[in-house]
Protein backbone atom coordinates (compact mmCIF):
# COMPACT_ATOMS: atom_id res chain seq x y z
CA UNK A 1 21.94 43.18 0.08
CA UNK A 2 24.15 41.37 2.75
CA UNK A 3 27.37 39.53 2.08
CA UNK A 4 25.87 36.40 3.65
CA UNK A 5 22.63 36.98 0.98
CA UNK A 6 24.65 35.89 -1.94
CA UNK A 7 25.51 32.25 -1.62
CA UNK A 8 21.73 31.73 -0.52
CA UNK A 9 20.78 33.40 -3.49
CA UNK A 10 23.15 32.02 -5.88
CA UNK A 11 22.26 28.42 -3.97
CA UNK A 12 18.21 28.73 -4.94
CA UNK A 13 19.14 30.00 -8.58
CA UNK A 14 21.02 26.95 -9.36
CA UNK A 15 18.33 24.78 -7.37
CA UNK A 16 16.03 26.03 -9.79
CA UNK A 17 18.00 25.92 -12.60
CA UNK A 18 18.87 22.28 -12.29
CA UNK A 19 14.87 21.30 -11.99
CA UNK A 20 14.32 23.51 -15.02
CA UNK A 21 17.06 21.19 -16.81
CA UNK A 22 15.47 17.90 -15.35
CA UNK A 23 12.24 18.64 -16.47
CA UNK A 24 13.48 19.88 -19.92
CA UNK A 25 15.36 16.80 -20.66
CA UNK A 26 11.92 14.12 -19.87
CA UNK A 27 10.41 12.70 -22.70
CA UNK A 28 7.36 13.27 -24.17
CA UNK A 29 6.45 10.16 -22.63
CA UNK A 30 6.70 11.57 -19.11
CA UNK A 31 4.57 14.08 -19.67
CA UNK A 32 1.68 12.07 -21.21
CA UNK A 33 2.11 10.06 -18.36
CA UNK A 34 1.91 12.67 -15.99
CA UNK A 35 -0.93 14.30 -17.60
CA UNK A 36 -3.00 11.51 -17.68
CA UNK A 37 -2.29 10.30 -14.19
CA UNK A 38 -2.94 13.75 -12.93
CA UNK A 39 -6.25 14.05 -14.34
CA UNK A 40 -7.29 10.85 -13.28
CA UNK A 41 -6.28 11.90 -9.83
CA UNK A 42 -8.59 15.23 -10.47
CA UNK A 43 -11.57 13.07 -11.48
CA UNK A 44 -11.28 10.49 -8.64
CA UNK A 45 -11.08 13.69 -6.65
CA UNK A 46 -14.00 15.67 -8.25
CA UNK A 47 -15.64 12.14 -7.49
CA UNK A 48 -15.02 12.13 -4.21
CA UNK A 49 -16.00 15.71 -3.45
CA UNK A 50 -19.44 15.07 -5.06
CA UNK A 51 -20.35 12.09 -3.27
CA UNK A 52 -19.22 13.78 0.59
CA UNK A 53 -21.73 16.86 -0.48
CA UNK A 54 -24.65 14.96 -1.83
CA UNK A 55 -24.36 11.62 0.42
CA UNK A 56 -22.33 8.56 0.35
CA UNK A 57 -25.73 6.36 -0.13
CA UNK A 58 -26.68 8.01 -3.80
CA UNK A 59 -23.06 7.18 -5.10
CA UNK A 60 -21.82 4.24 -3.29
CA UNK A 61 -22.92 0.73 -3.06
CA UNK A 62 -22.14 -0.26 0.25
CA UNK A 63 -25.27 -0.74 2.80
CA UNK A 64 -25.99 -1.15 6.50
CA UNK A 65 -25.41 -4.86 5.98
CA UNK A 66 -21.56 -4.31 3.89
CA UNK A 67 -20.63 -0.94 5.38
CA UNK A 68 -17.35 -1.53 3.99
CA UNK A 69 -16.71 -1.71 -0.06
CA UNK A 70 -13.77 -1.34 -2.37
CA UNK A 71 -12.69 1.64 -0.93
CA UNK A 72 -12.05 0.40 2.67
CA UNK A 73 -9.92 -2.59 0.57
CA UNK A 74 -8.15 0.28 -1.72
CA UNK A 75 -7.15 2.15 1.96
CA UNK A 76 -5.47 -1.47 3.61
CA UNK A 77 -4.36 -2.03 0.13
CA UNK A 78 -2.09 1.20 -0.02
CA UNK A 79 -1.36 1.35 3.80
CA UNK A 80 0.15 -2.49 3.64
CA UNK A 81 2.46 -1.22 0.90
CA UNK A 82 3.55 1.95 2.51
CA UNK A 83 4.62 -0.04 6.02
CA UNK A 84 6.17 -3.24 3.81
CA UNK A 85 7.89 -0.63 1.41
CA UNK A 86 9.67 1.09 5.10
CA UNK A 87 9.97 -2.33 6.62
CA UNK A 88 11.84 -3.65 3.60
CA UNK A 89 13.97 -0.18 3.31
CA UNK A 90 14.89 -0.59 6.75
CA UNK A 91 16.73 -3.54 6.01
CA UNK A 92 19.90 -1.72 4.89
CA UNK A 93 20.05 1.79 5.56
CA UNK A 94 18.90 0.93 9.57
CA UNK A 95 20.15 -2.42 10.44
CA UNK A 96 23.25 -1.96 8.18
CA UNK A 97 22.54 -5.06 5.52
CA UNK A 98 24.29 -3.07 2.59
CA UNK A 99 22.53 -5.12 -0.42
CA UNK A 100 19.98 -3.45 0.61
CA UNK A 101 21.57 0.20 1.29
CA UNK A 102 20.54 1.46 -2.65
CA UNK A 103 17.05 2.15 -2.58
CA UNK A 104 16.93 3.53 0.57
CA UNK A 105 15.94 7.16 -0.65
CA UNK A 106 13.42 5.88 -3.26
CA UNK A 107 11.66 3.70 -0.92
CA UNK A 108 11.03 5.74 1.53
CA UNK A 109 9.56 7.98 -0.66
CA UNK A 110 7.34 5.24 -2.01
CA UNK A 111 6.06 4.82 1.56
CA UNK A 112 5.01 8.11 2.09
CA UNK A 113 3.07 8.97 -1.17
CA UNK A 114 1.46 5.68 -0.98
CA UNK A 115 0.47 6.09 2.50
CA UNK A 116 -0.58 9.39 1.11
CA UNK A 117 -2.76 7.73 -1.85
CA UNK A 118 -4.68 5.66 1.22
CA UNK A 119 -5.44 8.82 3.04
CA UNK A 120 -7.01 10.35 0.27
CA UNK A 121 -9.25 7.56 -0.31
CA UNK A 122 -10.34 7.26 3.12
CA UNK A 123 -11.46 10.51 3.59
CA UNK A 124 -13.82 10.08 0.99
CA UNK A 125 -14.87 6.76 2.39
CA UNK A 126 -15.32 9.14 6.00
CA UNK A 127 -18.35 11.58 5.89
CA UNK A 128 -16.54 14.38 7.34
CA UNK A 129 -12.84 13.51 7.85
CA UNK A 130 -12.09 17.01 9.02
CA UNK A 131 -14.37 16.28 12.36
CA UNK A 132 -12.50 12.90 12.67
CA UNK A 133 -9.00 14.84 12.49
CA UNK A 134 -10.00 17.14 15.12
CA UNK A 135 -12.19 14.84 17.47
CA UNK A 136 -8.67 12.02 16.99
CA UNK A 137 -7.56 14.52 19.30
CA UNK A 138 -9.96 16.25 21.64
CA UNK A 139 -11.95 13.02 22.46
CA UNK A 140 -9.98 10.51 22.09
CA UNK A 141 -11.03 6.67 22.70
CA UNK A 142 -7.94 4.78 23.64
CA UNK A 143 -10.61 1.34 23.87
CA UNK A 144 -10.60 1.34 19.98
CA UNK A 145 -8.82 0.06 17.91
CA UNK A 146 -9.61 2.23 15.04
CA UNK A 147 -8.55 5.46 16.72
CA UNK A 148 -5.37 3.81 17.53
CA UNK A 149 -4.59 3.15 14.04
CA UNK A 150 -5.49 6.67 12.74
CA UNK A 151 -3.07 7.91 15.68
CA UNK A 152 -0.62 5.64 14.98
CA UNK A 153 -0.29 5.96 11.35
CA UNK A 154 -0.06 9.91 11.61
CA UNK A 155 2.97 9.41 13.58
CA UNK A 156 4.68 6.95 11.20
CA UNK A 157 4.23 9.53 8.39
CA UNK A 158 5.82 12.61 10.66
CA UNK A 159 8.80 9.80 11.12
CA UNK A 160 8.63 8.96 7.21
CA UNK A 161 8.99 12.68 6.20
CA UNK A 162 11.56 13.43 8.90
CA UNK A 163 13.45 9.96 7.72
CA UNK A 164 13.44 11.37 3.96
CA UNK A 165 14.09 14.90 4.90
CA UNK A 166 17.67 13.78 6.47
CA UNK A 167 18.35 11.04 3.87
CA UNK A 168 18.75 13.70 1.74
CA UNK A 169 20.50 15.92 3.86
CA UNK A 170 23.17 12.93 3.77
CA UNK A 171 22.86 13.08 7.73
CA UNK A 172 22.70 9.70 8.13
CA UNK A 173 22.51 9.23 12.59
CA UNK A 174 19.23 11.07 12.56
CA UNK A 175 17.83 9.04 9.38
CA UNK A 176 18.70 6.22 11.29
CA UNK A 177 17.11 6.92 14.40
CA UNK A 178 13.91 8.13 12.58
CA UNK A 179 13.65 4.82 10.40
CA UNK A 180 14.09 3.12 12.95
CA UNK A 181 11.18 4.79 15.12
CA UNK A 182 9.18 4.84 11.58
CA UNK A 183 9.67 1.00 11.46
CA UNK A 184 8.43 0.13 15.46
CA UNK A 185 6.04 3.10 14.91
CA UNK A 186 4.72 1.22 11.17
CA UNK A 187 4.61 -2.37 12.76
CA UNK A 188 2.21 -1.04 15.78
CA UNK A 189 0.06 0.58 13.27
CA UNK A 190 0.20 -2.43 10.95
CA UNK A 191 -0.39 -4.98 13.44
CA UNK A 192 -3.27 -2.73 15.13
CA UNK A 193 -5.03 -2.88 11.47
CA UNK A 194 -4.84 -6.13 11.59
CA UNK A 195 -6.34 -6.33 15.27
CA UNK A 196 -9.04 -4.07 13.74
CA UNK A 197 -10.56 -7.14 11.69
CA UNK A 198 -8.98 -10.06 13.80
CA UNK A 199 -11.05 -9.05 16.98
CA UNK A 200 -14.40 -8.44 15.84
CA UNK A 201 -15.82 -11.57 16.87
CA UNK A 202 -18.74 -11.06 15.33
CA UNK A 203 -17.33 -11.68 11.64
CA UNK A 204 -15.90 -15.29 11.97
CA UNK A 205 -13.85 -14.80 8.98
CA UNK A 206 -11.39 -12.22 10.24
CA UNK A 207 -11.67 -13.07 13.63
CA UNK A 208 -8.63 -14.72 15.03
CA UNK A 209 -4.58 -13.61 16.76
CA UNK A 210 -3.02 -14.41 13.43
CA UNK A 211 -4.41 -11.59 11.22
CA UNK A 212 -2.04 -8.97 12.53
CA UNK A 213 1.26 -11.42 12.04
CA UNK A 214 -0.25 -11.85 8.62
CA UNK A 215 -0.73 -8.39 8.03
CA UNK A 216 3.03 -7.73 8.62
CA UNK A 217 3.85 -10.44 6.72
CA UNK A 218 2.16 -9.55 3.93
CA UNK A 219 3.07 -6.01 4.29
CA UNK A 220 6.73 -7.38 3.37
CA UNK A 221 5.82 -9.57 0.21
CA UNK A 222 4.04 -5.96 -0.85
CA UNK A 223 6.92 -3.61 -0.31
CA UNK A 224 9.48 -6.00 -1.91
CA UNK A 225 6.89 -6.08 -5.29
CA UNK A 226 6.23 -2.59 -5.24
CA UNK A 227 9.94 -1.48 -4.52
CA UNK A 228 11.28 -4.25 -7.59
CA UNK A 229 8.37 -2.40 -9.90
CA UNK A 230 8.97 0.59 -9.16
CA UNK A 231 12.79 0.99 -9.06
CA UNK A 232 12.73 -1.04 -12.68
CA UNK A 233 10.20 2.09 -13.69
CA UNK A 234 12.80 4.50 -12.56
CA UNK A 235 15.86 4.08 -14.24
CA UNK A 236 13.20 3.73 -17.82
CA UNK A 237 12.09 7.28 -17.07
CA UNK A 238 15.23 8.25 -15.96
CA UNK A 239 16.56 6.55 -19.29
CA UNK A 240 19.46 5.12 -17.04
CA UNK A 241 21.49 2.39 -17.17
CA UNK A 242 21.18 0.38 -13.98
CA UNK A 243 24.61 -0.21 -12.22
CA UNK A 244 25.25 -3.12 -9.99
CA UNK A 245 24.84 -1.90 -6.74
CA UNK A 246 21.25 -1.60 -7.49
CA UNK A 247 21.03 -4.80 -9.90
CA UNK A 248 22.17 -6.99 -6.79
CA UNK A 249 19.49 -4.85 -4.48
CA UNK A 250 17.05 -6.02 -6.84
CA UNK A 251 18.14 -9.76 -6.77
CA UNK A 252 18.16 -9.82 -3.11
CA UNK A 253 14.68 -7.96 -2.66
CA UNK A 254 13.25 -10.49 -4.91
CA UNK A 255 15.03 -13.44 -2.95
CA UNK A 256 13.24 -12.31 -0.12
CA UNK A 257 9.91 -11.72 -1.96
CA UNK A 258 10.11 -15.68 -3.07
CA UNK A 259 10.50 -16.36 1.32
CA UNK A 260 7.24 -14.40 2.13
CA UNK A 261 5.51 -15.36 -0.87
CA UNK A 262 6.14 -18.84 0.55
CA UNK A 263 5.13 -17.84 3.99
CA UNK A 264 1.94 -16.44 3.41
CA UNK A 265 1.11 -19.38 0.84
CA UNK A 266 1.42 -21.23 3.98
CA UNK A 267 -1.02 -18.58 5.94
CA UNK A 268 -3.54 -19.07 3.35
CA UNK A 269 -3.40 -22.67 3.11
CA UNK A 270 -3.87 -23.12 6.80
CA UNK A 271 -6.56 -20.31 6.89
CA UNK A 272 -8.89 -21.80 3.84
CA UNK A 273 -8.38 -25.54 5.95
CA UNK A 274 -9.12 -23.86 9.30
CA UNK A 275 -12.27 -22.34 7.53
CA UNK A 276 -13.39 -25.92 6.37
CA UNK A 277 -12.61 -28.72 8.87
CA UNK A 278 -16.08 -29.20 11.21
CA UNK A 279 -17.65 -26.72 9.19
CA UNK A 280 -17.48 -23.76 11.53
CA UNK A 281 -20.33 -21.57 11.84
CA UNK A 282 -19.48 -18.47 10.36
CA UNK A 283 -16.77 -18.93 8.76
CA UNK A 284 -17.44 -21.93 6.42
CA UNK A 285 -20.06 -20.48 4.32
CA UNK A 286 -17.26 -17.32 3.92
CA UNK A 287 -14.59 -19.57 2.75
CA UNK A 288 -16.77 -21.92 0.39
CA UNK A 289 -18.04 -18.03 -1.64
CA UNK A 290 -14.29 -17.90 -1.73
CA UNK A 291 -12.60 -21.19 -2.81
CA UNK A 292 -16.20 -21.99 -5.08
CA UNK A 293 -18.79 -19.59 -5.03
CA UNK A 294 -18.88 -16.10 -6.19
CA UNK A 295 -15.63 -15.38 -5.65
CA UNK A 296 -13.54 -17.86 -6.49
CA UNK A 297 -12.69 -16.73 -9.61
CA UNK A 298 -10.86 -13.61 -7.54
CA UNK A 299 -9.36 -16.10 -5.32
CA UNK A 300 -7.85 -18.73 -7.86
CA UNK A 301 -7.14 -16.51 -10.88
CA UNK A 302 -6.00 -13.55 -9.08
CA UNK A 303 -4.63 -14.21 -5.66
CA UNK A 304 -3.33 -17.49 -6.02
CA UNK A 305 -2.28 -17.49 -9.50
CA UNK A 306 -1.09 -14.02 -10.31
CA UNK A 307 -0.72 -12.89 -6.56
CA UNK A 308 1.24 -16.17 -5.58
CA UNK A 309 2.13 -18.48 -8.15
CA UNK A 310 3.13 -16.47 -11.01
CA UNK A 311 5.47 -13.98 -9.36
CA UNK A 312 7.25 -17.01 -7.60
CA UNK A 313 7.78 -18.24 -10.51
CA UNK A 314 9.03 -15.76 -12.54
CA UNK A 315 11.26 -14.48 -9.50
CA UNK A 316 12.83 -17.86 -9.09
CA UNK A 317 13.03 -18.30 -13.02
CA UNK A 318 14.59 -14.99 -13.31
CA UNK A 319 17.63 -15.61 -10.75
CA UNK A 320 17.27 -12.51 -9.49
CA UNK A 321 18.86 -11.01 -12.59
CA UNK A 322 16.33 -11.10 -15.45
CA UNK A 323 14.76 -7.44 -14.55
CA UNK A 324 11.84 -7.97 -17.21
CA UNK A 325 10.98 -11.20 -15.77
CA UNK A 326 11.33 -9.43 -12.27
CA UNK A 327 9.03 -6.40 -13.14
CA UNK A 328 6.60 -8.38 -14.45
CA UNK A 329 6.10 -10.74 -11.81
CA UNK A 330 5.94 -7.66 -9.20
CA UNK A 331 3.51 -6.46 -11.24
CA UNK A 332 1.52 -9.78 -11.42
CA UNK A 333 2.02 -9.99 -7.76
CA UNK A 334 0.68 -6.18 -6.98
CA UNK A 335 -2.47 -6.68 -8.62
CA UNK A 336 -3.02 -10.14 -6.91
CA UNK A 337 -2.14 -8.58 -3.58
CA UNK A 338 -4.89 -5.76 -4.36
CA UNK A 339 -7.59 -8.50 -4.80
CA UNK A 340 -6.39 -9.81 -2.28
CA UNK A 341 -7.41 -6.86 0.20
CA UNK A 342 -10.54 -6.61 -1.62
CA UNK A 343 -11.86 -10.15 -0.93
CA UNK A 344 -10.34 -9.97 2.46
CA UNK A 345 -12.73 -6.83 3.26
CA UNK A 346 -15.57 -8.00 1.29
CA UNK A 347 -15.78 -11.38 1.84
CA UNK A 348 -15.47 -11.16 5.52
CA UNK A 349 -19.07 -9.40 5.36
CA UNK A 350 -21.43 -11.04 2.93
CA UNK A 351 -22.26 -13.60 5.32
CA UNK A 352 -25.21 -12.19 7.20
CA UNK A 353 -25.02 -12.12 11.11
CA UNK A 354 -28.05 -13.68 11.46
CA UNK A 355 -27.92 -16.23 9.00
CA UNK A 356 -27.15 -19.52 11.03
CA UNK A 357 -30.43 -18.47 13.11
CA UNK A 358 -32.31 -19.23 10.11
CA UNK A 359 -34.24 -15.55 9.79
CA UNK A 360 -35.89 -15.55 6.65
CA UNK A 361 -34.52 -11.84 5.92
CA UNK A 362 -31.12 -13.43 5.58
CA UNK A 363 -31.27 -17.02 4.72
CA UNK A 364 -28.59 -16.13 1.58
CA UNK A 365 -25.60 -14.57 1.30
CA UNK A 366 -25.31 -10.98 0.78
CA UNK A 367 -23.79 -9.11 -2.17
CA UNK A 368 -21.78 -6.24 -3.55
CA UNK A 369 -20.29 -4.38 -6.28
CA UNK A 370 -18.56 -1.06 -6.14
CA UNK A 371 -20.17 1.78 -7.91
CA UNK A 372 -18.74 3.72 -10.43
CA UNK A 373 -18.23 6.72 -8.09
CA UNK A 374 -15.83 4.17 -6.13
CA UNK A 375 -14.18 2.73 -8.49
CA UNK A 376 -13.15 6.25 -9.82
CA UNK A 377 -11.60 7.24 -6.66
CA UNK A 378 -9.90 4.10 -6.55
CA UNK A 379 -8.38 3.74 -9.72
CA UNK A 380 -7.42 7.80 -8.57
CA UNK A 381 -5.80 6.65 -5.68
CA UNK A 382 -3.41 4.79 -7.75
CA UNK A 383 -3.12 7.71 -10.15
CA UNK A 384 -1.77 9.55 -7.05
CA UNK A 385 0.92 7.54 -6.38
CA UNK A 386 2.16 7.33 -9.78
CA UNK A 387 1.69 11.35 -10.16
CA UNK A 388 3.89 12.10 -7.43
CA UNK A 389 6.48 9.03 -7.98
CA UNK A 390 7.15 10.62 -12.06
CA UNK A 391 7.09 14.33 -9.86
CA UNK A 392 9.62 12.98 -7.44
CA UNK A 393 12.06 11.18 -10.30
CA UNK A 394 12.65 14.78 -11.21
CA UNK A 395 12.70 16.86 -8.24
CA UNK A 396 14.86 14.83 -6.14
CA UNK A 397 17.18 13.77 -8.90
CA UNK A 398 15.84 9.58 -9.46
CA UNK A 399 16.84 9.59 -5.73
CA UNK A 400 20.59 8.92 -6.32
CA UNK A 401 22.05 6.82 -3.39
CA UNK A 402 23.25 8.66 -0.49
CA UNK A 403 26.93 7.98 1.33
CA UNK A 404 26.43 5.60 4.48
């Protein structure tokens, strides 16, 4: 063996060595945890398989007249959280705001395995996602918007990876340069999913300019939820004391959270009026199954109370420095954001196209549940993300902050 084979050697034996000790010093609460969300992850993938081989129609509900179900809302749902989560991470370690310098590493990472979780579902929302991969690129159709977000979003993730790959080489120009491509590269994607619903004109309750600036906008309120919940979950499976640095990161992510919070309270107000005043065809009956029909339970309960309401206040109670208070209002605030994405998908179709022509085949207003196939490789989806965020605690050390 070569003189210059020894340090390399020496360097992978004491890689492995310290993941060895990690992992030996988790509780047995970690690994029940990662059990468990690693076989849930297995079963929304079994799921999934099953359903591609024997046809979407015997295990999902959607039909020719809701093409879209819970899985279409599970995909925006995880994609809005991976661009808010860079977006909000971008804050310090790219445009220098040092509050905001901490979780950095951590978020990052969050934005790539939950960008992750949404590809998974899709592909088992996609017939043959393999054929889309490879016609994406030998026939492409720069007219739609769909193949510009599939396009664009793979090249946010190569500057994600390339962004977490130097952060933790400590080379901080190139992690610069790369979040701050990820960030233009995220907001064109993010803002292009929105276009994808805002300019189908035939669906009067998407269409419209402002559903891309409200998809970045809500993108934010989503990564500074999932970044308070998820750095709070850290440091208890780490079994860490949380210094400052990171204690005043916190208090200014959820400052910020109260601003958009605010902001797209405003959206929504304006949207549900817009949908009402003169009673506009298409897009009345839509908000009315919202705000008092069959889904205004989802809309009151979950989006406004525990999506809106209940996070701001608990994050304005808490004064930034009450982390329980904090954590559970993120929490509160993820699961009203997810029904949010659900009724914005859903509702948006169960208006038939034909209905203000009077055809007796659509006279009422459509509906739909997801099946149990869907809801599997949803809930599996989320067991993803929490898999590889307990793997990643361990194998990149809780993400320790990096010198700027």
């Amino acid at each position: 063996m070569s003189k210059g084979a020894a340090p390399t050697e020496w360097s992978l034996n004491s890689l492995e060595a310290a993941l060895v000790g990690r992992f030996k010093s988790a509780s047995s609460g970690y690994y029940i945890a990662l059990f468990v969300t690693g076989l849930l992850f297995l079963a929304g993938l079994a799921a999934g398989l099953h359903a591609t081989i024997m046809g979407h129609d015997l295990f999902y509900n959607t039909t020719r007249e809701i093409p879209w179900g819970i899985l279409i809302s599970a995909y925006v749902f995880f994609v809005v959280t991976s661009t808010g989560l860079c977006l909000v991470s971008s804050i310090g370690h790219v445009f220098g705001f040092k509050d905001f310098m901490p979780i950095a590493k951590r978020s990052v990472f969050l934005s790539i395995i939950t960008i992750l979780s949404g590809f998974f579902i899709i592909a088992f929302e996609i017939k043959i996602p393999w054929r889309m991969a490879i016609y994406n690129v030998i026939s492409p159709n720069l007219l739609s918007n769909i193949w510009w977000m599939g396009t664009l979003y793979g090249i946010y993730l190569v500057f994600m990876f390339a962004e977490f790959i130097f952060l933790n080489l400590n080379k901080h120009k190139p992690a610069v340069i790369c979040g701050f491509a990820g960030s233009v590269a995220g907001i064109t994607a993010h803002s292009n999913l929105g276009a994808v619903f805002g300019l189908l004109m035939g669906r009067e309750f998407w269409h419209g300019p402002f559903m891309p600036i409200y998809f970045i906008t809500s993108a934010m309120m989503t990564g500074c939820a999932v970044i308070i919940f998820f750095h709070y979950l850290a440091y208890k499976v780490n079994n860490e004391k949380m210094d400052l640095a990171m204690k005043r990161n916190l208090e200014v992510t959820s400052n910020l959270g109260v601003l958009l919070i605010l902001i797209i309270t405003f959206f929504t107000v304006w949207k549900t009026l817009g949908g009402l005043a003169g009673n506009p065809a298409g897009k009345y009956e839509s908000i009315m199954a919202l705000i008092a029909g069959p889904y205004a339970i989802n809309f009151w309960v979950f989006e406004i109370g525990m999506g809106m309401i209940i996070p701001l206040a608990l994050f304005y109670f808490s004064k930034g420095r009450n982390l329980m208070m904090m954590f559970i209002g993120s929490a509160s605030m993820i699961i009203g954001i997810f029904v949010m994405r659900y009724d914005l998908v859903i509702v948006g179709q169960i208006l038939p196209v034909y209905h203000e022509l009077g055809v007796n085949e659509y006279k009422h207003m459509l509906s739909y549940f997801p099946s149990l196939y869907e809801i599997i490789i949803t809930v599996s989806g989320f067991a993803l993300t929490a898999f590889l965020f307990l793997l990643g605690e361990k194998v990149f050390a809780g993400h320790k902050d990096t010198e700027h």
